[in-house]
C-alpha atoms as a PDB file:
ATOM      1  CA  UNK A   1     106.746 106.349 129.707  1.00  0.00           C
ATOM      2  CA  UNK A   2     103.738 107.908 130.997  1.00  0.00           C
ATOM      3  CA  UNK A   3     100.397 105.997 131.292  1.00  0.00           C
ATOM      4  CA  UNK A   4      96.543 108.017 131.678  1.00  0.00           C
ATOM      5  CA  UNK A   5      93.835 106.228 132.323  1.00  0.00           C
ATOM      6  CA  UNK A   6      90.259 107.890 131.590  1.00  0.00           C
ATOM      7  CA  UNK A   7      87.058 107.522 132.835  1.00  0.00           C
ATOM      8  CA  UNK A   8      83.304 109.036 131.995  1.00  0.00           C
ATOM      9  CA  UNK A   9      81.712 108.987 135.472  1.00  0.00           C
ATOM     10  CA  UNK A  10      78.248 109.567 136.903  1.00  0.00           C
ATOM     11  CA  UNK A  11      77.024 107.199 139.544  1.00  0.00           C
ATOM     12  CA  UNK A  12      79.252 104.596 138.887  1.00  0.00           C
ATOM     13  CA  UNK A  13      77.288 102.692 141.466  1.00  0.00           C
ATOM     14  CA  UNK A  14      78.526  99.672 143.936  1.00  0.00           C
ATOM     15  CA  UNK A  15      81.058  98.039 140.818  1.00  0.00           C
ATOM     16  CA  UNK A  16      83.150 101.705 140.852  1.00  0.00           C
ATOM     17  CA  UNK A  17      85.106 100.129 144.060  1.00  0.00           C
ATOM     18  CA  UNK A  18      86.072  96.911 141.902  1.00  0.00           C
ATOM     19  CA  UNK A  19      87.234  99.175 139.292  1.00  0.00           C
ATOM     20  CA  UNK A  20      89.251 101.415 141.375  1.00  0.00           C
ATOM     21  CA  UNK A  21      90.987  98.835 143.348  1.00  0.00           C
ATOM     22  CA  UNK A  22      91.706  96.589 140.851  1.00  0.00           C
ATOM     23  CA  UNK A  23      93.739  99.570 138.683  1.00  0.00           C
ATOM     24  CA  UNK A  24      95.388 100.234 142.079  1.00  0.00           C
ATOM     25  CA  UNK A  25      96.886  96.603 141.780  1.00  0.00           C
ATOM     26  CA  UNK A  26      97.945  96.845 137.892  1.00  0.00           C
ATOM     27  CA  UNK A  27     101.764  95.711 137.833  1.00  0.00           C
ATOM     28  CA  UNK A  28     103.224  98.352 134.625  1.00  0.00           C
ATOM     29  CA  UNK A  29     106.241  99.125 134.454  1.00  0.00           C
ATOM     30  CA  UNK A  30     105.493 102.565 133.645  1.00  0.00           C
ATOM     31  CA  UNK A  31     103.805 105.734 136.087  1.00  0.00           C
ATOM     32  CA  UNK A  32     100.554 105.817 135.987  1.00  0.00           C
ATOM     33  CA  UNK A  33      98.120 108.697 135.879  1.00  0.00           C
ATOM     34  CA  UNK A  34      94.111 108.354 137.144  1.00  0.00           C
ATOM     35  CA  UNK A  35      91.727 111.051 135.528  1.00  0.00           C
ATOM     36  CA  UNK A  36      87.927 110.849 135.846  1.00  0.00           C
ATOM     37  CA  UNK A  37      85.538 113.640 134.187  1.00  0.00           C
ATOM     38  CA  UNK A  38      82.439 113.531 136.497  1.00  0.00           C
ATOM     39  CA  UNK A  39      79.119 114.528 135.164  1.00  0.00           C
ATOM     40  CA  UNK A  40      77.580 115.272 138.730  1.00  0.00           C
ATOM     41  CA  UNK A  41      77.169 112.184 140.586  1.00  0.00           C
ATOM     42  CA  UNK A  42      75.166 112.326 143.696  1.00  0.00           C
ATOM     43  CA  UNK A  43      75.891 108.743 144.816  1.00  0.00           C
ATOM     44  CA  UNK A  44      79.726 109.000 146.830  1.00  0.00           C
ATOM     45  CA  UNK A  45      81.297 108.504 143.366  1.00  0.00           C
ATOM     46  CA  UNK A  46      83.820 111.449 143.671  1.00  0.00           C
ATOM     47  CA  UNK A  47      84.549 110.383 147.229  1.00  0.00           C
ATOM     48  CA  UNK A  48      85.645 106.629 145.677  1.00  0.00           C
ATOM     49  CA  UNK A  49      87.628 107.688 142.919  1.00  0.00           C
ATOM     50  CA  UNK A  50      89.709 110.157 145.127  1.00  0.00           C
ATOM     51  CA  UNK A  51      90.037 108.036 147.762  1.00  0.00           C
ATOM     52  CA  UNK A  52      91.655 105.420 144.675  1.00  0.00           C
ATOM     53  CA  UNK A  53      93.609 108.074 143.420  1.00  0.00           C
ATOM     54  CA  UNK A  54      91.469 109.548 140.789  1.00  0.00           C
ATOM     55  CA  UNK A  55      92.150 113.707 139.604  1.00  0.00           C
ATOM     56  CA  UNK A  56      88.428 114.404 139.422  1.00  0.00           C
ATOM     57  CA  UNK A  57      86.529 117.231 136.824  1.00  0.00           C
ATOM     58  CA  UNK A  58      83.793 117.948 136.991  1.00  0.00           C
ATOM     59  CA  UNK A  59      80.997 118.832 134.305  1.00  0.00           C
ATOM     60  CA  UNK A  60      77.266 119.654 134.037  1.00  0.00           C
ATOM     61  CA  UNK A  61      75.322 116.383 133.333  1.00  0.00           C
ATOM     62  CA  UNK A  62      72.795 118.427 131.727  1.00  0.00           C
ATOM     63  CA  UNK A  63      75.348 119.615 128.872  1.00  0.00           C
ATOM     64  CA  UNK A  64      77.023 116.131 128.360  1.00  0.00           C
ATOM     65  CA  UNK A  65      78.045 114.631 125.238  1.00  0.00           C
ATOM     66  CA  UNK A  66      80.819 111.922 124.400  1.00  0.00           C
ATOM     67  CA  UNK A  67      82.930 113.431 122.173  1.00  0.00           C
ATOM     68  CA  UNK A  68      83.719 116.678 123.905  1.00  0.00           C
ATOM     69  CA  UNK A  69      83.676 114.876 127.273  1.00  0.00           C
ATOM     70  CA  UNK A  70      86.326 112.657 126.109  1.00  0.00           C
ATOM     71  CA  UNK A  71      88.117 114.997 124.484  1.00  0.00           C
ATOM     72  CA  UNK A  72      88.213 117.321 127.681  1.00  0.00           C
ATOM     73  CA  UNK A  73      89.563 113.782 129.462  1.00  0.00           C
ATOM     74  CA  UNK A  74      92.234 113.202 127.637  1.00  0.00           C
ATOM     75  CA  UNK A  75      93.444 117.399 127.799  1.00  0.00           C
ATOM     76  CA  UNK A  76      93.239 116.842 131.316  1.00  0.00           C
ATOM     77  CA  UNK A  77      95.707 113.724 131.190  1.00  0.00           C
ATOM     78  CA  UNK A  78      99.160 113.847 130.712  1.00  0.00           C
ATOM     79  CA  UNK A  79     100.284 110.474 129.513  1.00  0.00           C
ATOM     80  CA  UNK A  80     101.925 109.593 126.339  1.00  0.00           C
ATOM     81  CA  UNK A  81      99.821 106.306 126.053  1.00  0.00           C
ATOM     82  CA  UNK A  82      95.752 107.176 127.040  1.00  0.00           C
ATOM     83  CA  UNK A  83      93.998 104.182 128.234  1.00  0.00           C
ATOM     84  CA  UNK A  84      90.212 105.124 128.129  1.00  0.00           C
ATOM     85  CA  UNK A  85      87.698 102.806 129.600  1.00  0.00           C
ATOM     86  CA  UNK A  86      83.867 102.894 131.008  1.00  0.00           C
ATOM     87  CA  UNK A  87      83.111 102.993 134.500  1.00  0.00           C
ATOM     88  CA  UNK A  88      81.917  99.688 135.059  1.00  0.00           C
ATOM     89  CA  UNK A  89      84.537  98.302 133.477  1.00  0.00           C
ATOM     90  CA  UNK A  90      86.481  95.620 135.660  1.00  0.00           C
ATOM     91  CA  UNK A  91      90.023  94.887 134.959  1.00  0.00           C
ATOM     92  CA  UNK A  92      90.244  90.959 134.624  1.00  0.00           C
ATOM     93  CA  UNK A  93      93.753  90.535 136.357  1.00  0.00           C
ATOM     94  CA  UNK A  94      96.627  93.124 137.048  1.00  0.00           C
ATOM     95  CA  UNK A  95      98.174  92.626 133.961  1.00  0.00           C
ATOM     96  CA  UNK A  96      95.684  94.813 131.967  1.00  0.00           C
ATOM     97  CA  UNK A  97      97.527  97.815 131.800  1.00  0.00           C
ATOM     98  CA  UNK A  98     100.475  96.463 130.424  1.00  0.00           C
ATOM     99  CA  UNK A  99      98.903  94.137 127.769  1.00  0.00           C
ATOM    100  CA  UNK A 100      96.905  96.765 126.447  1.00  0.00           C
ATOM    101  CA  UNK A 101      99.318  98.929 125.962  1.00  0.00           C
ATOM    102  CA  UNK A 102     102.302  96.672 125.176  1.00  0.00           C
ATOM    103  CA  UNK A 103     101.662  96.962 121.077  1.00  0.00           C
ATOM    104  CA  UNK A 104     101.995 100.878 121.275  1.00  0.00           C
ATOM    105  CA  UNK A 105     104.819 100.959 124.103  1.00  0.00           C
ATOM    106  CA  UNK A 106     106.824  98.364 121.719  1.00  0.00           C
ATOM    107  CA  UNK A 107     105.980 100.411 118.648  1.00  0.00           C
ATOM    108  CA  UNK A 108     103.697  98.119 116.885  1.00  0.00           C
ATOM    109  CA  UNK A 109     100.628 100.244 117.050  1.00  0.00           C
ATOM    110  CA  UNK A 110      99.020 103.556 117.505  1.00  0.00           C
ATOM    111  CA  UNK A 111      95.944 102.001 118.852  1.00  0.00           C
ATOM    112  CA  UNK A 112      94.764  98.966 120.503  1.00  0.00           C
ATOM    113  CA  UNK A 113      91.294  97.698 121.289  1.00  0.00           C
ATOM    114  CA  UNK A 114      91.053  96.176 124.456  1.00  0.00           C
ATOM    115  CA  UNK A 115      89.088  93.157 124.539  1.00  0.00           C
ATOM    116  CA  UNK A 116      85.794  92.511 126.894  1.00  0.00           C
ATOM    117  CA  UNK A 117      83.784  89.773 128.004  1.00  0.00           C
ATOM    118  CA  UNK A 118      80.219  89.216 130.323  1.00  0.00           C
ATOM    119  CA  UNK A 119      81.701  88.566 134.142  1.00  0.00           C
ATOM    120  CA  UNK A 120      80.968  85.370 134.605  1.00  0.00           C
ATOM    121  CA  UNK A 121      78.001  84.328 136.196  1.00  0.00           C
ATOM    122  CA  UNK A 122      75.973  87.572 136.423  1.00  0.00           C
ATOM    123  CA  UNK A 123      72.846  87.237 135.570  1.00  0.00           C
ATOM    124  CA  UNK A 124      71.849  90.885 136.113  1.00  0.00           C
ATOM    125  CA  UNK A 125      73.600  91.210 132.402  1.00  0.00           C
ATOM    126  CA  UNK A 126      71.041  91.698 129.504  1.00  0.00           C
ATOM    127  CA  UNK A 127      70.770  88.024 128.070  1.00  0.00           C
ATOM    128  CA  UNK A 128      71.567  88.566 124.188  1.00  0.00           C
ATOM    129  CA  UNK A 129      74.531  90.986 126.143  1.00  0.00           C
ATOM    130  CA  UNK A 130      75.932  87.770 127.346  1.00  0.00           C
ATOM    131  CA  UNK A 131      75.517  85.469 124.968  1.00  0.00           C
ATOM    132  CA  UNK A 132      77.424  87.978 122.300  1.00  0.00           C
ATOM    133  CA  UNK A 133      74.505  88.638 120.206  1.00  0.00           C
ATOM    134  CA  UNK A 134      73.888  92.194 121.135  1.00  0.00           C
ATOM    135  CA  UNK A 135      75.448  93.589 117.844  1.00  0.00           C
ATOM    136  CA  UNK A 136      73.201  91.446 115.106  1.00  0.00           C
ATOM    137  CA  UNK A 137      72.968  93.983 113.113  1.00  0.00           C
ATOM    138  CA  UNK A 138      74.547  95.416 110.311  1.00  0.00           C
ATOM    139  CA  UNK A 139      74.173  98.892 110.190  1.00  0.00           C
ATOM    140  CA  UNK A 140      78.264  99.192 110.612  1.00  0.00           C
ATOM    141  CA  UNK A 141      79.027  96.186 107.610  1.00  0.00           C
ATOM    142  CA  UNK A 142      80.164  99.083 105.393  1.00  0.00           C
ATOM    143  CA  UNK A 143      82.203 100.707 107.931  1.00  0.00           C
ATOM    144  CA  UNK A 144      84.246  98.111 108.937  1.00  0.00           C
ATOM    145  CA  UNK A 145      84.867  97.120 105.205  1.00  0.00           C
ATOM    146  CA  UNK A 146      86.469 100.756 104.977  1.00  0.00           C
ATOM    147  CA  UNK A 147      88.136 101.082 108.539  1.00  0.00           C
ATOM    148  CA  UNK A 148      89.022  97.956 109.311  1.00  0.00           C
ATOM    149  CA  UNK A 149      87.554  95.263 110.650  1.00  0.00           C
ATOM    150  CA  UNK A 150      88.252  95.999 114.401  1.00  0.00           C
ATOM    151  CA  UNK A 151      85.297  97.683 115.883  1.00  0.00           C
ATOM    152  CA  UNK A 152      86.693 100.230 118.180  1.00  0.00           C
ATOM    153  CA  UNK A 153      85.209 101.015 121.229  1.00  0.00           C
ATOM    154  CA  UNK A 154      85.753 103.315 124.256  1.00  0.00           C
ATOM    155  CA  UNK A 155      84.849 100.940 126.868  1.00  0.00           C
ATOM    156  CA  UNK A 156      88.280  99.819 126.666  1.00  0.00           C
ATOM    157  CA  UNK A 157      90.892 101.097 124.422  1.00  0.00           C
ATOM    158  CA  UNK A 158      94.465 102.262 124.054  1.00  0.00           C
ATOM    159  CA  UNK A 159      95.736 104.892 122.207  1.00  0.00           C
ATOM    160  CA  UNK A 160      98.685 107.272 121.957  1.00  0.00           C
ATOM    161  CA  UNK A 161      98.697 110.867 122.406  1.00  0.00           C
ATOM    162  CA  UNK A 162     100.290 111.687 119.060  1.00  0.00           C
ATOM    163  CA  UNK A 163      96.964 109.688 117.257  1.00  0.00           C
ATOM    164  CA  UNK A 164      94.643 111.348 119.549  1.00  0.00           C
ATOM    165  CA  UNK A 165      96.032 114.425 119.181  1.00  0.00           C
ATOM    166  CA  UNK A 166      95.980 114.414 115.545  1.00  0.00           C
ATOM    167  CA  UNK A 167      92.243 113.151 115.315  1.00  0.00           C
ATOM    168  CA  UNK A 168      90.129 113.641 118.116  1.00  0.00           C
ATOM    169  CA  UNK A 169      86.628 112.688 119.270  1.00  0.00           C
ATOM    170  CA  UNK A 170      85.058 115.934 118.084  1.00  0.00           C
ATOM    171  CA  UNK A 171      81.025 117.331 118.559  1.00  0.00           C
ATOM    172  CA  UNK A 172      79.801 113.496 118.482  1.00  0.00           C
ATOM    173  CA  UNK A 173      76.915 113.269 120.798  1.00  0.00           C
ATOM    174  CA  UNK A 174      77.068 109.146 120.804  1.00  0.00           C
ATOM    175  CA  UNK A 175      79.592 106.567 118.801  1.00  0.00           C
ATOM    176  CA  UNK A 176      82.182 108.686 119.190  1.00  0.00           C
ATOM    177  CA  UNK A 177      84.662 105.803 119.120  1.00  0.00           C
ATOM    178  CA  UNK A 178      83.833 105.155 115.638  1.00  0.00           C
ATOM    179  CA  UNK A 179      83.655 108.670 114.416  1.00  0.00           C
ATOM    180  CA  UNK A 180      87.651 108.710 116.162  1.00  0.00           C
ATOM    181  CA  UNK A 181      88.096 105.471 114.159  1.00  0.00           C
ATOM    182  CA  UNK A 182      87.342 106.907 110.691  1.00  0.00           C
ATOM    183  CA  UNK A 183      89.686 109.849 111.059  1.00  0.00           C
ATOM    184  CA  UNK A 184      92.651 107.271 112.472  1.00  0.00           C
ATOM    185  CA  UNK A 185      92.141 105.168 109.151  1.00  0.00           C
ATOM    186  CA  UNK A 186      92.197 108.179 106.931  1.00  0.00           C
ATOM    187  CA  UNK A 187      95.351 109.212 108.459  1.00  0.00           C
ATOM    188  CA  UNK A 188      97.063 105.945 108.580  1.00  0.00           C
ATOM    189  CA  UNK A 189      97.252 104.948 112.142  1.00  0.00           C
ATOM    190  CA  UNK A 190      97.628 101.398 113.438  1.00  0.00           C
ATOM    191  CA  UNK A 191      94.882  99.621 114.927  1.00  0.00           C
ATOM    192  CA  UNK A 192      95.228  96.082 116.728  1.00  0.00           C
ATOM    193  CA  UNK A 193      93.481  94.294 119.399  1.00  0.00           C
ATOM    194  CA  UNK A 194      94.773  92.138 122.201  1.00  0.00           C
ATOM    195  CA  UNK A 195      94.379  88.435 121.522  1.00  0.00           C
ATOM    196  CA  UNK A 196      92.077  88.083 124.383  1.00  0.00           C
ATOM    197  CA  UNK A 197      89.685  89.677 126.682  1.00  0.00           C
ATOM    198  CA  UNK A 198      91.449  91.736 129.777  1.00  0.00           C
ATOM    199  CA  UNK A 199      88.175  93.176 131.558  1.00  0.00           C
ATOM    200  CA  UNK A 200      84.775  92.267 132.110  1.00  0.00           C
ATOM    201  CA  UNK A 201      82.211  94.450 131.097  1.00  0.00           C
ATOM    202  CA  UNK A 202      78.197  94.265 130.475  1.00  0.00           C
ATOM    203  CA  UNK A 203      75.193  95.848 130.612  1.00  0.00           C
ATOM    204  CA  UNK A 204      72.057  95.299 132.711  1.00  0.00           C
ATOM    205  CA  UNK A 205      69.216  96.964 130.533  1.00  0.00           C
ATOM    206  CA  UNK A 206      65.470  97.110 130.801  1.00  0.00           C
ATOM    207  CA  UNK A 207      63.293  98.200 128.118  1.00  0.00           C
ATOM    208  CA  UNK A 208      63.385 101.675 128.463  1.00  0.00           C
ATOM    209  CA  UNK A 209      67.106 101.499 128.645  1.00  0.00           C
ATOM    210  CA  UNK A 210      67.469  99.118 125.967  1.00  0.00           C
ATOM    211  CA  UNK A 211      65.314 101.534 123.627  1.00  0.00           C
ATOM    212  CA  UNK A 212      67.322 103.856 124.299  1.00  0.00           C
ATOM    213  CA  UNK A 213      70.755 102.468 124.104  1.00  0.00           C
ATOM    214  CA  UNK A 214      69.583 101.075 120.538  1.00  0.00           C
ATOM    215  CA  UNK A 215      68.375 104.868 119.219  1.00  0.00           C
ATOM    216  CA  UNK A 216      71.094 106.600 120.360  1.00  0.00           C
ATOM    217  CA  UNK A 217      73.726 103.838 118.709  1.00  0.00           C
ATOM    218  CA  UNK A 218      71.249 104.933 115.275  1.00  0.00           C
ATOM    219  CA  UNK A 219      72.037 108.584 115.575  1.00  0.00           C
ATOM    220  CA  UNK A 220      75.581 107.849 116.653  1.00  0.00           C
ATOM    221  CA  UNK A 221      76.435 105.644 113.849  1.00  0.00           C
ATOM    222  CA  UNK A 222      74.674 108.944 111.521  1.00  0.00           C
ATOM    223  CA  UNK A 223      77.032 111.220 112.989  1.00  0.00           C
ATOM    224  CA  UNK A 224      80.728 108.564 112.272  1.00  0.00           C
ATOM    225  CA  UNK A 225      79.004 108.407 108.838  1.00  0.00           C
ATOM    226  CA  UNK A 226      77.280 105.159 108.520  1.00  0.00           C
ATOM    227  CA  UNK A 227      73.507 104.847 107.257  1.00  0.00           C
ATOM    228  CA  UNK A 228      71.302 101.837 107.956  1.00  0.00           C
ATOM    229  CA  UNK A 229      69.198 101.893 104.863  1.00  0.00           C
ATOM    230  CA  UNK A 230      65.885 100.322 104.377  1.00  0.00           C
ATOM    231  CA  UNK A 231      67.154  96.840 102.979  1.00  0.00           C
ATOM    232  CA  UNK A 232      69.681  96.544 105.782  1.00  0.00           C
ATOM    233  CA  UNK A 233      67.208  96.928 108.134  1.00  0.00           C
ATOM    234  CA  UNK A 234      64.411  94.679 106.294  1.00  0.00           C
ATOM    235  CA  UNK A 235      67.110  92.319 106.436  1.00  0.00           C
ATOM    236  CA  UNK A 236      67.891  92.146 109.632  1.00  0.00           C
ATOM    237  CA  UNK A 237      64.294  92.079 110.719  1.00  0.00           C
ATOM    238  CA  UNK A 238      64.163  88.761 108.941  1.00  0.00           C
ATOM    239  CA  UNK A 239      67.113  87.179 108.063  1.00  0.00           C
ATOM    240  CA  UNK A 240      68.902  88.606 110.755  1.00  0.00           C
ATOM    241  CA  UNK A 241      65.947  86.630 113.503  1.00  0.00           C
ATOM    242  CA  UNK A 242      65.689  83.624 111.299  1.00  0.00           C
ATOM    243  CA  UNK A 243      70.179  83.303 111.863  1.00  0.00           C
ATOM    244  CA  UNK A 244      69.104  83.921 115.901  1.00  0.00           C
ATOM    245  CA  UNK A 245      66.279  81.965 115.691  1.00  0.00           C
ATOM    246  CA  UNK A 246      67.496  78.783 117.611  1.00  0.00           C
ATOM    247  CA  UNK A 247      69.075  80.133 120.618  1.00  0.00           C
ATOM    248  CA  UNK A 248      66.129  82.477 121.073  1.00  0.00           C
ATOM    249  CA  UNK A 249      63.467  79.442 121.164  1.00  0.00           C
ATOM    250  CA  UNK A 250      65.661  77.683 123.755  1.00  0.00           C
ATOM    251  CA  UNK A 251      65.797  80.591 125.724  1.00  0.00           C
ATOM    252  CA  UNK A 252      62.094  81.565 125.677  1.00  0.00           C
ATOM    253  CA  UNK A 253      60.948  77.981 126.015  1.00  0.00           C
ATOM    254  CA  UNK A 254      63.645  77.344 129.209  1.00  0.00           C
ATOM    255  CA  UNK A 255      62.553  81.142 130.669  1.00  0.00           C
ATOM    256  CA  UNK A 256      65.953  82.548 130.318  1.00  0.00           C
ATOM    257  CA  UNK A 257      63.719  84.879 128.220  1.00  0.00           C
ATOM    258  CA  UNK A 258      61.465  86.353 130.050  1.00  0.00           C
ATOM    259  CA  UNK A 259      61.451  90.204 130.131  1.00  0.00           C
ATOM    260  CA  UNK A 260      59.738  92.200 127.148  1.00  0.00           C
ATOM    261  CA  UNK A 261      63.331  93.432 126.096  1.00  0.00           C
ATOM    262  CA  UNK A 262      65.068  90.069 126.244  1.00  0.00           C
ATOM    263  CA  UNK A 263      61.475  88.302 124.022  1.00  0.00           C
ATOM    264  CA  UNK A 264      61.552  91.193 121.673  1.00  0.00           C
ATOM    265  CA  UNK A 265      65.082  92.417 121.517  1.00  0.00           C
ATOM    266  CA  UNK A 266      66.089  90.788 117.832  1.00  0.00           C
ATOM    267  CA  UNK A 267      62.863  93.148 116.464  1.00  0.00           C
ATOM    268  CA  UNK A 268      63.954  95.832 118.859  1.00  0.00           C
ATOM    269  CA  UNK A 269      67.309  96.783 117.791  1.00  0.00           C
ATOM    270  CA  UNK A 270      66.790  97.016 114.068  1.00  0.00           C
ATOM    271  CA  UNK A 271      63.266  98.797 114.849  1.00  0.00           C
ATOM    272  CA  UNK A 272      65.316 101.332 116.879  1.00  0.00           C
ATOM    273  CA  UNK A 273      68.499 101.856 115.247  1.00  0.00           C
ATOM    274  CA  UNK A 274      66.108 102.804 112.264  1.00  0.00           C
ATOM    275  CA  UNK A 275      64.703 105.451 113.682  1.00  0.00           C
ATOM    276  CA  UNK A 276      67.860 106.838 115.501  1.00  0.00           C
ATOM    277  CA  UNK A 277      69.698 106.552 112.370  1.00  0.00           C
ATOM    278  CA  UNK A 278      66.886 108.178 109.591  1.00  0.00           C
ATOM    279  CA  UNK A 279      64.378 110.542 112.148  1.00  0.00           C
ATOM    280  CA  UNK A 280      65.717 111.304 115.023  1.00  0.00           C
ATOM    281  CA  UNK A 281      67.885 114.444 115.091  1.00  0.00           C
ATOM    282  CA  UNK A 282      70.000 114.095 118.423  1.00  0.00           C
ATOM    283  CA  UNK A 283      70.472 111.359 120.792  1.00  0.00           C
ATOM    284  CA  UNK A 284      67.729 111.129 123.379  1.00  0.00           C
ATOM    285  CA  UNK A 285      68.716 112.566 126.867  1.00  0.00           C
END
């Protein structure tokens, strides 16, 4: 048994090390393989990753896209289990490996979604990030009704070669973890999860990259075949606030809230993944 672990690099940044050593540490009975597809980093990221151990590829950053960048990650690996995972993506203890990839190793599953929580006490995290109300929304109701109701997710997931091979991630510029999850239902793969988190994981955004992050999950959520229609979104803009309401007036009154982004984020989101889901005609670079 052969286990690859993936990675989407580019200027991982100061956490990379954490990531690297800690998957130098993971106790698996099993040989493990490190690949990392590298979209030009200029910040010593290449020189960390092969110092850990890391095969490194290398791609334009101006041509990059998820789906085909994943794709060309997991043709570069040679496991028969593919654990793929973000960069900053920390590994809580060195039993990850094997726990998220003991349901497909003891033939229980084709698939398992790794879970993730904030690292505790990091405050650099986006707020509604760490208190687990990032996804509000429910542009992706419908879609989990169909395929399950595990949201998959690339930041850390397990999968065997055989499902991957049969599916794939395909030309999806953003989501492509869901767009792979609708072809694994149709095709009758097993999906689980593991019963708890194994890695930290969060985001630190401003409000450019929050923006951002929110139109680009509106395209990708297009492209895996999900629309956010009018009423959804209507919904959310009101409903959706009034459910959030509580936490957010503690947290603007107590100035946990205090960045445009964090005040505005529950009129944000819907706002955005609007537009990226019904204008906008590719993800925005």
């Amino acid at each position: 048994m052969k286990i690859s672990v993936v990675m989407l690099t580019c200027n991982g940044g100061p956490k990379l090390k954490d990531v690297v050593e800690k998957l130098s540490r993971q106790q698996v009975e099993a040989e493990v393989e490190l690949i990392a597809v590298d979209s030009q980093s200029d910040d010593g990221s290449c020189e960390i990753l092969r110092n850990g151990g890391f095969q490194v590829h290398s791609i334009e950053r101006k041509t990059f896209s998820f789906g085909p960048a994943r794709d060309f990650a997991f043709q570069s690996s040679s496991g028969d289990i593919i654990v793929t995972q973000s960069q900053d993506v920390v590994p809580i203890d060195e039993t990850y490996l094997r726990v998220i990839t003991d349901g497909i190793v003891n033939g229980e599953a084709d698939v398992v979604q790794g879970g993730t929580a904030s690292p505790p006490g990091d405050d650099t995290i986006f707020l509604w990030d760490r208190k687990g109300r990032f996804y509000f929304t429910s542009e992706g109701r419908e879609f989990f009704q169909k395929c399950g109701r595990i949201g998959l997710s690339c930041v850390c997931l397990a999968i065997s070669r055989d499902a991957w091979k049969a599916t794939g991630f395909g030309e999806t510029p953003y989501c492509s973890d869901k767009f792979l999850q609708r072809k694994l239902v149709e095709k009758g793969f097993r999906i689980s999860r593991t019963r708890g988190p194994v890695v930290w994981h969060g985001h630190a955004y401003d409000l450019k990259a929050l923006v951002k992050r929110c139109l680009n999950e509106g395209v990708g959520w297009r492209v895996a075949g999900a629309k956010y229609s009018v009423p959804m979104f209507l919904r959310d803009l009101t409903v959706g606030f009034a459910r959030n309401a509580s936490p957010w007036c503690k947290c603007v009154c107590s100035g946990h809230a205090r960045d445009l982004g964090s005040i505005f984020f529950f009129q944000i989101r819907p706002i955005c993944v609007l537009i990226g889901n019904r204008v906008l005609k590719q993800v925005v670079r």
